[in-house]
PDB file of N, CA and C in Angstrom:
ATOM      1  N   UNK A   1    -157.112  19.518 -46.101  1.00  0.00           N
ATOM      2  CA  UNK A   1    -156.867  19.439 -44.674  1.00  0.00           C
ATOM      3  C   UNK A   1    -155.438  18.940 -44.446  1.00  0.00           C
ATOM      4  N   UNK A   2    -154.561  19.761 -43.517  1.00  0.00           N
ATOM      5  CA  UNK A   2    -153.076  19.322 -43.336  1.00  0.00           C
ATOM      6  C   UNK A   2    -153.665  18.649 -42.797  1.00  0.00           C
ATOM      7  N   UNK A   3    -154.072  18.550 -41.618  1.00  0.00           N
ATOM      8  CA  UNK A   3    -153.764  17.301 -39.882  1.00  0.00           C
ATOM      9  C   UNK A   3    -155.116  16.347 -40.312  1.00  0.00           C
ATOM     10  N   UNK A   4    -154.108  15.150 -40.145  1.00  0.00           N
ATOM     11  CA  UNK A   4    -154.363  14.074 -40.027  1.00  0.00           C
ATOM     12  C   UNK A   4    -154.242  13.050 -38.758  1.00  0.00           C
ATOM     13  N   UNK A   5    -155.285  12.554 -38.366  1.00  0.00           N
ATOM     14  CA  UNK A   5    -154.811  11.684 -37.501  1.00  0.00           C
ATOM     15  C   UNK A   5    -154.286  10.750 -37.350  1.00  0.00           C
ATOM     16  N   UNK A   6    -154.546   9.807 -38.429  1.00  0.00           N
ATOM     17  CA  UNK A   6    -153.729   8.505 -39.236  1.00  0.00           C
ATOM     18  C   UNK A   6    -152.532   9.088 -39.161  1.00  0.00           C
ATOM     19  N   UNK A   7    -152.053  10.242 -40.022  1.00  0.00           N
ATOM     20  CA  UNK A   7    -150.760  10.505 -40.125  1.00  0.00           C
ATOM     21  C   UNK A   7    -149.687  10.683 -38.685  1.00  0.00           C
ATOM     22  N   UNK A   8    -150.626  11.381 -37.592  1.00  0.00           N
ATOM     23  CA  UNK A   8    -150.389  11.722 -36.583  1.00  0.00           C
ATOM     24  C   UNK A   8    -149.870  10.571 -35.693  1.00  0.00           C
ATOM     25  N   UNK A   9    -151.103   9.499 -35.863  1.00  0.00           N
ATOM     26  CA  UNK A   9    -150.792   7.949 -34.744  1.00  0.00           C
ATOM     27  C   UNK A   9    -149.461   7.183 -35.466  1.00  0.00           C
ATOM     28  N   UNK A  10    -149.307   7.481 -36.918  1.00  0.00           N
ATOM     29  CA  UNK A  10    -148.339   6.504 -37.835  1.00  0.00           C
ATOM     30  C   UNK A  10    -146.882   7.365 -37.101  1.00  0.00           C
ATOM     31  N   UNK A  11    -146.853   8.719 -37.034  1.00  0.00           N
ATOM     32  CA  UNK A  11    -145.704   9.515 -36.698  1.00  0.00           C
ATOM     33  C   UNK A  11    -145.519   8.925 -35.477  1.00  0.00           C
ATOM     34  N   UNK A  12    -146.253   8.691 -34.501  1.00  0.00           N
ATOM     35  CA  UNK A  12    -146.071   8.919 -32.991  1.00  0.00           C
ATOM     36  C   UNK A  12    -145.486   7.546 -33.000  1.00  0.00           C
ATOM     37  N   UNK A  13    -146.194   6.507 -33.954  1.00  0.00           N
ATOM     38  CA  UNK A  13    -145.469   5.129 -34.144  1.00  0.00           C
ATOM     39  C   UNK A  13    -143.990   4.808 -34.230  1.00  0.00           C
ATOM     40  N   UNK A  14    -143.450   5.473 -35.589  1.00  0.00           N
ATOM     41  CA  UNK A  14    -142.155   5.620 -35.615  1.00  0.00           C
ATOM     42  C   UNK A  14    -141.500   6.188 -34.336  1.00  0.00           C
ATOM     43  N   UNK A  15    -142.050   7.461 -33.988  1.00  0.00           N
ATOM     44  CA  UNK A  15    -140.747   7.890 -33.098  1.00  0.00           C
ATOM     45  C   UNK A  15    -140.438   6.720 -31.588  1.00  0.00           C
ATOM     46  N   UNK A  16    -141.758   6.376 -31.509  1.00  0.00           N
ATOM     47  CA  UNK A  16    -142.153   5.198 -30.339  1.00  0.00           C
ATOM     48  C   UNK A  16    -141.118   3.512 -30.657  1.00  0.00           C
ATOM     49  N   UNK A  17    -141.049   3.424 -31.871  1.00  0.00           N
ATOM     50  CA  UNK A  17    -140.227   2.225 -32.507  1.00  0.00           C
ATOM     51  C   UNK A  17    -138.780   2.732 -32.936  1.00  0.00           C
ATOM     52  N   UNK A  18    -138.212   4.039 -32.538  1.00  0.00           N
ATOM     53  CA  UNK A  18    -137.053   4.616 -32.853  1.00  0.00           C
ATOM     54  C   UNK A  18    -136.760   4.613 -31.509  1.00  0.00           C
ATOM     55  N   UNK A  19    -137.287   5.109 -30.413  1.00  0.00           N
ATOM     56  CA  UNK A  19    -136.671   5.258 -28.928  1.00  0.00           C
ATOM     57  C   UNK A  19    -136.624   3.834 -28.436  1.00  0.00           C
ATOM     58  N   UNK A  20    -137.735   2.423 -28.783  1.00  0.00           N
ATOM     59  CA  UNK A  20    -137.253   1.243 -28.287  1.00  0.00           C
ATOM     60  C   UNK A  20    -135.492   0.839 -28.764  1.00  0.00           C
ATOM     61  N   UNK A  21    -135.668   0.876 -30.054  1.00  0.00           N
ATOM     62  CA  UNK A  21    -134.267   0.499 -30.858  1.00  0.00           C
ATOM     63  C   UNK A  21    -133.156   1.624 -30.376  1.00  0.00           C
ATOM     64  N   UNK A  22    -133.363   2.546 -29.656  1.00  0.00           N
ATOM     65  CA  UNK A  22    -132.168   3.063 -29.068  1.00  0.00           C
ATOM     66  C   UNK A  22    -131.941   2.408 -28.270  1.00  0.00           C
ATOM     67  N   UNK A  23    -133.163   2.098 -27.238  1.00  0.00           N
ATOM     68  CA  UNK A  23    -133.353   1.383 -25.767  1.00  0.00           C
ATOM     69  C   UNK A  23    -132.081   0.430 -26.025  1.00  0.00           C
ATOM     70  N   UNK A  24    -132.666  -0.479 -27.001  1.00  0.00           N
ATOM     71  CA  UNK A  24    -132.224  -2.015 -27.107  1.00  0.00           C
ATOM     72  C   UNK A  24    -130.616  -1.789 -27.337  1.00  0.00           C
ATOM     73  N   UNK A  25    -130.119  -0.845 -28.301  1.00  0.00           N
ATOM     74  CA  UNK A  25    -128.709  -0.567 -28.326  1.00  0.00           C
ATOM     75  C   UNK A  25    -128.276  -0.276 -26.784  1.00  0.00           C
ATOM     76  N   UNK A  26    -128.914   0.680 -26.661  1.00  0.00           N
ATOM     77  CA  UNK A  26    -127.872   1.097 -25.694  1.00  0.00           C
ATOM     78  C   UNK A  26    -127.853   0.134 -24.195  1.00  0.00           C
ATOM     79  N   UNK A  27    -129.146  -0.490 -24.130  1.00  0.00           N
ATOM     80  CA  UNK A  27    -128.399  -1.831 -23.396  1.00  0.00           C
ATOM     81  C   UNK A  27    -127.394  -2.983 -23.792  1.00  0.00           C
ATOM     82  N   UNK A  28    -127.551  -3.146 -25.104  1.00  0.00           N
ATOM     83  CA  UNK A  28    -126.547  -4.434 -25.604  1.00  0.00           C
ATOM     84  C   UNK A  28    -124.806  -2.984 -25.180  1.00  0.00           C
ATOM     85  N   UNK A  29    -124.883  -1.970 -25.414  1.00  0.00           N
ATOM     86  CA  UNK A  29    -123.880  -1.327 -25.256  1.00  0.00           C
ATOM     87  C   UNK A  29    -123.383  -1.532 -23.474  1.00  0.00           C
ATOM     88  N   UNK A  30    -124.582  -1.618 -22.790  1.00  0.00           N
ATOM     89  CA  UNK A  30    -123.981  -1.869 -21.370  1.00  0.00           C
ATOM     90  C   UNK A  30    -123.567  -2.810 -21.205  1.00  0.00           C
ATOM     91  N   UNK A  31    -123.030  -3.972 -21.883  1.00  0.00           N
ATOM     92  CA  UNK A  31    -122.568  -4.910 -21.287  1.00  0.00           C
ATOM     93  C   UNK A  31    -121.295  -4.485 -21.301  1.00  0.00           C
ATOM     94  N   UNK A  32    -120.563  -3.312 -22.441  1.00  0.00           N
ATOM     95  CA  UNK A  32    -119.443  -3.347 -22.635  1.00  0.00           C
ATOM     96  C   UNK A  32    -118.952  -2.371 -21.346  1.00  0.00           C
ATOM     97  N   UNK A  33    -119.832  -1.679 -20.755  1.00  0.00           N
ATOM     98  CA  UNK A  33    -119.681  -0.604 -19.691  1.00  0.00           C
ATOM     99  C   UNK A  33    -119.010  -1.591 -18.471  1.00  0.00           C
ATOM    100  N   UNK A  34    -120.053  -2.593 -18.541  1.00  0.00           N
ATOM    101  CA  UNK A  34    -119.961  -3.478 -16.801  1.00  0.00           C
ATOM    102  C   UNK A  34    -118.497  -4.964 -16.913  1.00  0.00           C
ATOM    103  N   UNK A  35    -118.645  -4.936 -18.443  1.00  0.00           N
ATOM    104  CA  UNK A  35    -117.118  -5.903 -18.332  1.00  0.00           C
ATOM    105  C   UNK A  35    -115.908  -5.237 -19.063  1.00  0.00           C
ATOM    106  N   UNK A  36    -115.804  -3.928 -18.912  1.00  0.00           N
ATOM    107  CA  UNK A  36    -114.677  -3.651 -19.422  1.00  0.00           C
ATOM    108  C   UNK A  36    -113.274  -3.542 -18.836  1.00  0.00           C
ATOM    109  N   UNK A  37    -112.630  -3.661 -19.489  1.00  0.00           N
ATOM    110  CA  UNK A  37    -111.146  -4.531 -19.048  1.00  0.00           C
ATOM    111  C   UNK A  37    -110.159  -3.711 -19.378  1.00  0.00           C
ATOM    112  N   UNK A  38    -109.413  -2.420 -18.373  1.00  0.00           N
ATOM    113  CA  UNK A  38    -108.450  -1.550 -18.575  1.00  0.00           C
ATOM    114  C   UNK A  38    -107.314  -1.921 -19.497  1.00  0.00           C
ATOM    115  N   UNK A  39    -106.458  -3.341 -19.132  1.00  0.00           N
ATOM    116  CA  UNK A  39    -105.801  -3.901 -19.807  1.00  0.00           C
ATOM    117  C   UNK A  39    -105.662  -4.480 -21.663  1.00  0.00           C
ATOM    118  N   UNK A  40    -106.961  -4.340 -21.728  1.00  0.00           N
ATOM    119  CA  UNK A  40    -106.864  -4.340 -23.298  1.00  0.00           C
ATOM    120  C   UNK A  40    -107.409  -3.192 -24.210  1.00  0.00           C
ATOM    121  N   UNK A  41    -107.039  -1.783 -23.381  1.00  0.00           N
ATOM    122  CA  UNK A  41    -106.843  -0.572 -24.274  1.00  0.00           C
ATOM    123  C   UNK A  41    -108.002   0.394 -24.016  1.00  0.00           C
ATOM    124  N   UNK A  42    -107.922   1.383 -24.336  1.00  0.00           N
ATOM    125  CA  UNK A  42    -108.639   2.196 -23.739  1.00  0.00           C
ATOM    126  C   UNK A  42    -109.825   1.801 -24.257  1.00  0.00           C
ATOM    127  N   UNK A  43    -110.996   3.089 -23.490  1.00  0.00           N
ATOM    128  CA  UNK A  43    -112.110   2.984 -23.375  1.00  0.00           C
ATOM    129  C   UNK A  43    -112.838   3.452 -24.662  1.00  0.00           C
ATOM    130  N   UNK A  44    -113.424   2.738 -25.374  1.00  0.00           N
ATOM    131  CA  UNK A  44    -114.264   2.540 -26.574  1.00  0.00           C
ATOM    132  C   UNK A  44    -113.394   2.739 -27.491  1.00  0.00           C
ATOM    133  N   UNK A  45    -112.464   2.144 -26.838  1.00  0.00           N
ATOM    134  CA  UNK A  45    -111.795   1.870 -28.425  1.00  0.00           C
ATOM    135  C   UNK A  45    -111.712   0.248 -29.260  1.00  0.00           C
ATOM    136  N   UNK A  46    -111.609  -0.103 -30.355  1.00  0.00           N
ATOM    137  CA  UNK A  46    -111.974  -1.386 -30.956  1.00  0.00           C
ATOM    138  C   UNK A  46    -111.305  -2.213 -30.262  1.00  0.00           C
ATOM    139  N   UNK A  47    -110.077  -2.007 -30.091  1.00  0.00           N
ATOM    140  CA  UNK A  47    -109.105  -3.388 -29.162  1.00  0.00           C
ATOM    141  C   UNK A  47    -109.769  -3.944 -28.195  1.00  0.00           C
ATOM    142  N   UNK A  48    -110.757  -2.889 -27.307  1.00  0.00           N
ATOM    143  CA  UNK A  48    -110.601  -2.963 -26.119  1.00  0.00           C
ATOM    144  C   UNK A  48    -112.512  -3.953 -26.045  1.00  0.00           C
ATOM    145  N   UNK A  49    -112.710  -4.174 -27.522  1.00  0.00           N
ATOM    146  CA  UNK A  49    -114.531  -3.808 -27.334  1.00  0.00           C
ATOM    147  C   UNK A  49    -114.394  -6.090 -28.148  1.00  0.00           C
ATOM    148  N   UNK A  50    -115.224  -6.446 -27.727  1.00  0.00           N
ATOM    149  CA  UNK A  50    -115.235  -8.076 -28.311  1.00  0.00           C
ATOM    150  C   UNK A  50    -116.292  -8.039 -29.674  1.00  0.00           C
ATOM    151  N   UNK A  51    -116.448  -8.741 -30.310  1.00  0.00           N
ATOM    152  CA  UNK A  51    -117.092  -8.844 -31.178  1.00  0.00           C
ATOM    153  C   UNK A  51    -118.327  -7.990 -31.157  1.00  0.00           C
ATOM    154  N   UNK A  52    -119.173  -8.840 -30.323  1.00  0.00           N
ATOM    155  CA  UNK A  52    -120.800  -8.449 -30.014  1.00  0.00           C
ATOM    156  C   UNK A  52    -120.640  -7.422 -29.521  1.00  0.00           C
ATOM    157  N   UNK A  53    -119.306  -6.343 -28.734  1.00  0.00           N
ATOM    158  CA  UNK A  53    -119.809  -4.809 -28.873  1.00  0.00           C
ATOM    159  C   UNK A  53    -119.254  -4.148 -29.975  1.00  0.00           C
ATOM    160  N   UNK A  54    -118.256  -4.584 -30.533  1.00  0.00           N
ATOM    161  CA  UNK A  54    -118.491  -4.014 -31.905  1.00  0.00           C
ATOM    162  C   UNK A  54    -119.445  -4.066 -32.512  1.00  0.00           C
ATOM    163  N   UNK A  55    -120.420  -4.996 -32.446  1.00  0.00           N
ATOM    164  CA  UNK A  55    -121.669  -4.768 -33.665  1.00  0.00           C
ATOM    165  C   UNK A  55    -122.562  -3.772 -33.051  1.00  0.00           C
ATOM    166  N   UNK A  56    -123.177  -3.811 -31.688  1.00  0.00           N
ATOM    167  CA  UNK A  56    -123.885  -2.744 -30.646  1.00  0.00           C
ATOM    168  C   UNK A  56    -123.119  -1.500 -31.311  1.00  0.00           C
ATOM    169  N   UNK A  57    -121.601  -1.156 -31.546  1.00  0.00           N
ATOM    170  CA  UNK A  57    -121.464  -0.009 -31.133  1.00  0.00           C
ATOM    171  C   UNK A  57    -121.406   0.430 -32.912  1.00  0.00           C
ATOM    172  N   UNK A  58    -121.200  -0.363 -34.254  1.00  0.00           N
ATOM    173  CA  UNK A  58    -121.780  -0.181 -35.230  1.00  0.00           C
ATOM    174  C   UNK A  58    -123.095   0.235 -35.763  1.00  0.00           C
ATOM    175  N   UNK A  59    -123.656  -0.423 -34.933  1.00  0.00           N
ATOM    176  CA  UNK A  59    -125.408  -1.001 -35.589  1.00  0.00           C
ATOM    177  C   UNK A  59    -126.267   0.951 -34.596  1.00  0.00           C
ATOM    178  N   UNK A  60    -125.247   1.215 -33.284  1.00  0.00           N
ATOM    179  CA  UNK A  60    -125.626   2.369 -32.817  1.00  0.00           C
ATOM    180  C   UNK A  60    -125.199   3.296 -33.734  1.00  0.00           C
ATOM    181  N   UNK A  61    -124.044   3.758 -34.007  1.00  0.00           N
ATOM    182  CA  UNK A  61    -123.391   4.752 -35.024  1.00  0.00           C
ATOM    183  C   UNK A  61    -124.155   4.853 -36.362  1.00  0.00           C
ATOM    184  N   UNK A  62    -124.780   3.463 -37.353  1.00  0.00           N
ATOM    185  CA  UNK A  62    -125.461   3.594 -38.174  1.00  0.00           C
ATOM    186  C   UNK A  62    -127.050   4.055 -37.805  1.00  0.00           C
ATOM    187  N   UNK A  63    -127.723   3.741 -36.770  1.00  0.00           N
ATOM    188  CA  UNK A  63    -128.572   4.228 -36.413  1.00  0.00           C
ATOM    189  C   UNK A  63    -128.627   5.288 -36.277  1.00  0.00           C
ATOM    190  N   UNK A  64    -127.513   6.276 -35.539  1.00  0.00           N
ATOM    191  CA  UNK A  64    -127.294   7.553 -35.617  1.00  0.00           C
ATOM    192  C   UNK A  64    -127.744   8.575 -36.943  1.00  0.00           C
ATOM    193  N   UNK A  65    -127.095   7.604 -37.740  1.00  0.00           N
ATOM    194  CA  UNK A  65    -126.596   8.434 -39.181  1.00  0.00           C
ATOM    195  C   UNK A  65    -128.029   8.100 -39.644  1.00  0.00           C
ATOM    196  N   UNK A  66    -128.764   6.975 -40.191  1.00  0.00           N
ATOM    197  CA  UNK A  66    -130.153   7.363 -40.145  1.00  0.00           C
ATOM    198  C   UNK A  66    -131.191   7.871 -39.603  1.00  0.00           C
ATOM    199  N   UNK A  67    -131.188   7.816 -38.517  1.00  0.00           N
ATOM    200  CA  UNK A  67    -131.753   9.401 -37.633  1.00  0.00           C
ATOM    201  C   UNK A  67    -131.466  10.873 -38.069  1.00  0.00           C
ATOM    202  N   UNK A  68    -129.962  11.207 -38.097  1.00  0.00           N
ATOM    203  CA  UNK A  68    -129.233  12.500 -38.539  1.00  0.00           C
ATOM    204  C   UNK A  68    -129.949  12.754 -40.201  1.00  0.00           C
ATOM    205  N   UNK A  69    -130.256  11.601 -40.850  1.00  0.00           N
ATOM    206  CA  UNK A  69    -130.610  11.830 -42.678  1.00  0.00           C
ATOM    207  C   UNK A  69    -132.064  11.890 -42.478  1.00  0.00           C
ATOM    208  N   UNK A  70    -132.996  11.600 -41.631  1.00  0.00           N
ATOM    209  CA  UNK A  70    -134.666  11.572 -41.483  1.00  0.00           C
ATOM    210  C   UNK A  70    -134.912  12.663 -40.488  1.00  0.00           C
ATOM    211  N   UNK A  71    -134.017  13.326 -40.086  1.00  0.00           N
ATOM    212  CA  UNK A  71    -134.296  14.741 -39.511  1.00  0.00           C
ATOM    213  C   UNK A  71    -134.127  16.103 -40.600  1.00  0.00           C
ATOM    214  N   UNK A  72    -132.649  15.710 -40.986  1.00  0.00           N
ATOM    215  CA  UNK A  72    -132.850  16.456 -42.263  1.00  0.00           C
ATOM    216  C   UNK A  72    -133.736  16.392 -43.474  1.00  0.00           C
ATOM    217  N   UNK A  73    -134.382  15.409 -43.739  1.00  0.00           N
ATOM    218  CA  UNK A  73    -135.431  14.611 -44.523  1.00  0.00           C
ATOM    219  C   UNK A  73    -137.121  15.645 -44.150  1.00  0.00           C
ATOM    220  N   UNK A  74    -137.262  15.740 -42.601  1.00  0.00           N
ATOM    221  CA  UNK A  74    -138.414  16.443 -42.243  1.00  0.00           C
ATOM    222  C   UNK A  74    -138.003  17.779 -42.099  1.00  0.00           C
ATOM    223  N   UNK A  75    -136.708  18.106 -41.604  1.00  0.00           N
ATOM    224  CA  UNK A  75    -136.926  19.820 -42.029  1.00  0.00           C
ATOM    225  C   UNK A  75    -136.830  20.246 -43.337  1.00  0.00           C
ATOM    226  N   UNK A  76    -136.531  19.544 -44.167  1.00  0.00           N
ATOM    227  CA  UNK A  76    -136.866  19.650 -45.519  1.00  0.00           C
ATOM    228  C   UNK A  76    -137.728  20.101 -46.092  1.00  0.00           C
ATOM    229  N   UNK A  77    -139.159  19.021 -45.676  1.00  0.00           N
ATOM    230  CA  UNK A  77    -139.987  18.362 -45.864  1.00  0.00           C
ATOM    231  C   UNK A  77    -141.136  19.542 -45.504  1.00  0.00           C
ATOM    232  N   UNK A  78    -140.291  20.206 -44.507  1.00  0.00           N
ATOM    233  CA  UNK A  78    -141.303  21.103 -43.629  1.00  0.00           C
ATOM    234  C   UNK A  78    -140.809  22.446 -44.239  1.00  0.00           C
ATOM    235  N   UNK A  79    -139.691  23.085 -44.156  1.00  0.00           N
ATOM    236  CA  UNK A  79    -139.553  24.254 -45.067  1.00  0.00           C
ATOM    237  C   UNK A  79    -140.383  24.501 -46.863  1.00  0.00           C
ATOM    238  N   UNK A  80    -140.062  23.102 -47.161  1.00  0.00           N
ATOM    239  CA  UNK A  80    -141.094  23.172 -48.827  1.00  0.00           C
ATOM    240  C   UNK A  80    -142.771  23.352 -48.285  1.00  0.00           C
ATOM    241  N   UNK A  81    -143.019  22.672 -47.001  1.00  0.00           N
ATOM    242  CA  UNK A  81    -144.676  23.059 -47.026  1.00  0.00           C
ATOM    243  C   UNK A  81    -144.846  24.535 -46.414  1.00  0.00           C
ATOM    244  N   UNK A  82    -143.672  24.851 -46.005  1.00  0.00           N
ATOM    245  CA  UNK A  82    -144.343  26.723 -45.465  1.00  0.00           C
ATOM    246  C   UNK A  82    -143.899  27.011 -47.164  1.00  0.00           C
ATOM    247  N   UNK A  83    -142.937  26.701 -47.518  1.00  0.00           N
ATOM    248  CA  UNK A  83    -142.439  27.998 -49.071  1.00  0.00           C
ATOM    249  C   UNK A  83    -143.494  28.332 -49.930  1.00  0.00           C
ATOM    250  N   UNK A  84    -144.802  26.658 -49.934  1.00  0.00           N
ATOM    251  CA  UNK A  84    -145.887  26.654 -50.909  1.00  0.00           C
ATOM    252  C   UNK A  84    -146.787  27.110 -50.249  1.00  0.00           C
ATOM    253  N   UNK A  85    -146.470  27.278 -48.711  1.00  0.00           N
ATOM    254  CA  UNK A  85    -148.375  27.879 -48.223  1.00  0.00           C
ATOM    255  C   UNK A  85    -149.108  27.122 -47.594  1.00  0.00           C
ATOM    256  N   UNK A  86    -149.039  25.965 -48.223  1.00  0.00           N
ATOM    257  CA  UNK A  86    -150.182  24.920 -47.808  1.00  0.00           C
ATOM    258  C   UNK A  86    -150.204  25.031 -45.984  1.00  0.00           C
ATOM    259  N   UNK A  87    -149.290  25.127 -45.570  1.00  0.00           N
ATOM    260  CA  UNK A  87    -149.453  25.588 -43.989  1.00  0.00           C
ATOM    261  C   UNK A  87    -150.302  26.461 -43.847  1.00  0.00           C
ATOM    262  N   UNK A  88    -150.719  27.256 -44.572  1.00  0.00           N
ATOM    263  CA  UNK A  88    -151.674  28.237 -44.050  1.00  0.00           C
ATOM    264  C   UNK A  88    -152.879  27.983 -44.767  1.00  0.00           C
ATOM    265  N   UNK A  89    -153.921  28.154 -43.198  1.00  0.00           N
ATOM    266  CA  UNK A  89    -155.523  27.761 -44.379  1.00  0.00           C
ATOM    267  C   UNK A  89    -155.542  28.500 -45.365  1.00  0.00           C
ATOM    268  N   UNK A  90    -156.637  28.372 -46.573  1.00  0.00           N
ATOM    269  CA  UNK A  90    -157.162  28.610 -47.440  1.00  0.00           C
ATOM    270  C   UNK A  90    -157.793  29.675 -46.652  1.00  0.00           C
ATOM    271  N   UNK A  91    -158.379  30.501 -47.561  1.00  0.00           N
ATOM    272  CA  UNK A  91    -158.779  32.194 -46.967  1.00  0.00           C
ATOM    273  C   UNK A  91    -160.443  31.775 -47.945  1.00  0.00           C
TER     274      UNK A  91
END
């Protein structure tokens, strides 16, 4: 049997604990939206960003890149289960 429901509620888990942790970035990222300061360099650039949004705007970019490697990870994941079949019932 492919479908699982365990597997199904555990999936829906992750993606549910991946969209909070965007949430949470991309608010620590608004602070840099609502105090940003023309005078010390343009917009998202490091000069212009204080410590604590440099780490928001790190800790987002690495998040990115593990998202970008666990997408490629499941179409992977998913092309090897059509190549073997197992996608298709048993006859």
């Amino acid at each position: 049997m492919i479908f699982s429901w365990k597997k199904f509620i555990i999936g829906l888990l992750f993606i549910f604990i991946d969209l909070i942790i965007y949430v949470f970035l991309g608010l620590m990222l608004m602070q840099y939206d609502d105090f940003y300061d023309e005078s010390k360099g343009e917009y998202m650039s490091l000069n212009s960003m204080t410590t604590f949004d440099k780490v928001a705007h790190f800790c987002l970019m690495t998040w990115n890149i593990i998202n970008a490697i666990l997408i490629i990870f499941i179409i992977y994941k998913f092309i090897k289960l059509i190549r073997t079949h197992r996608f298709v019932k048993n006859q």
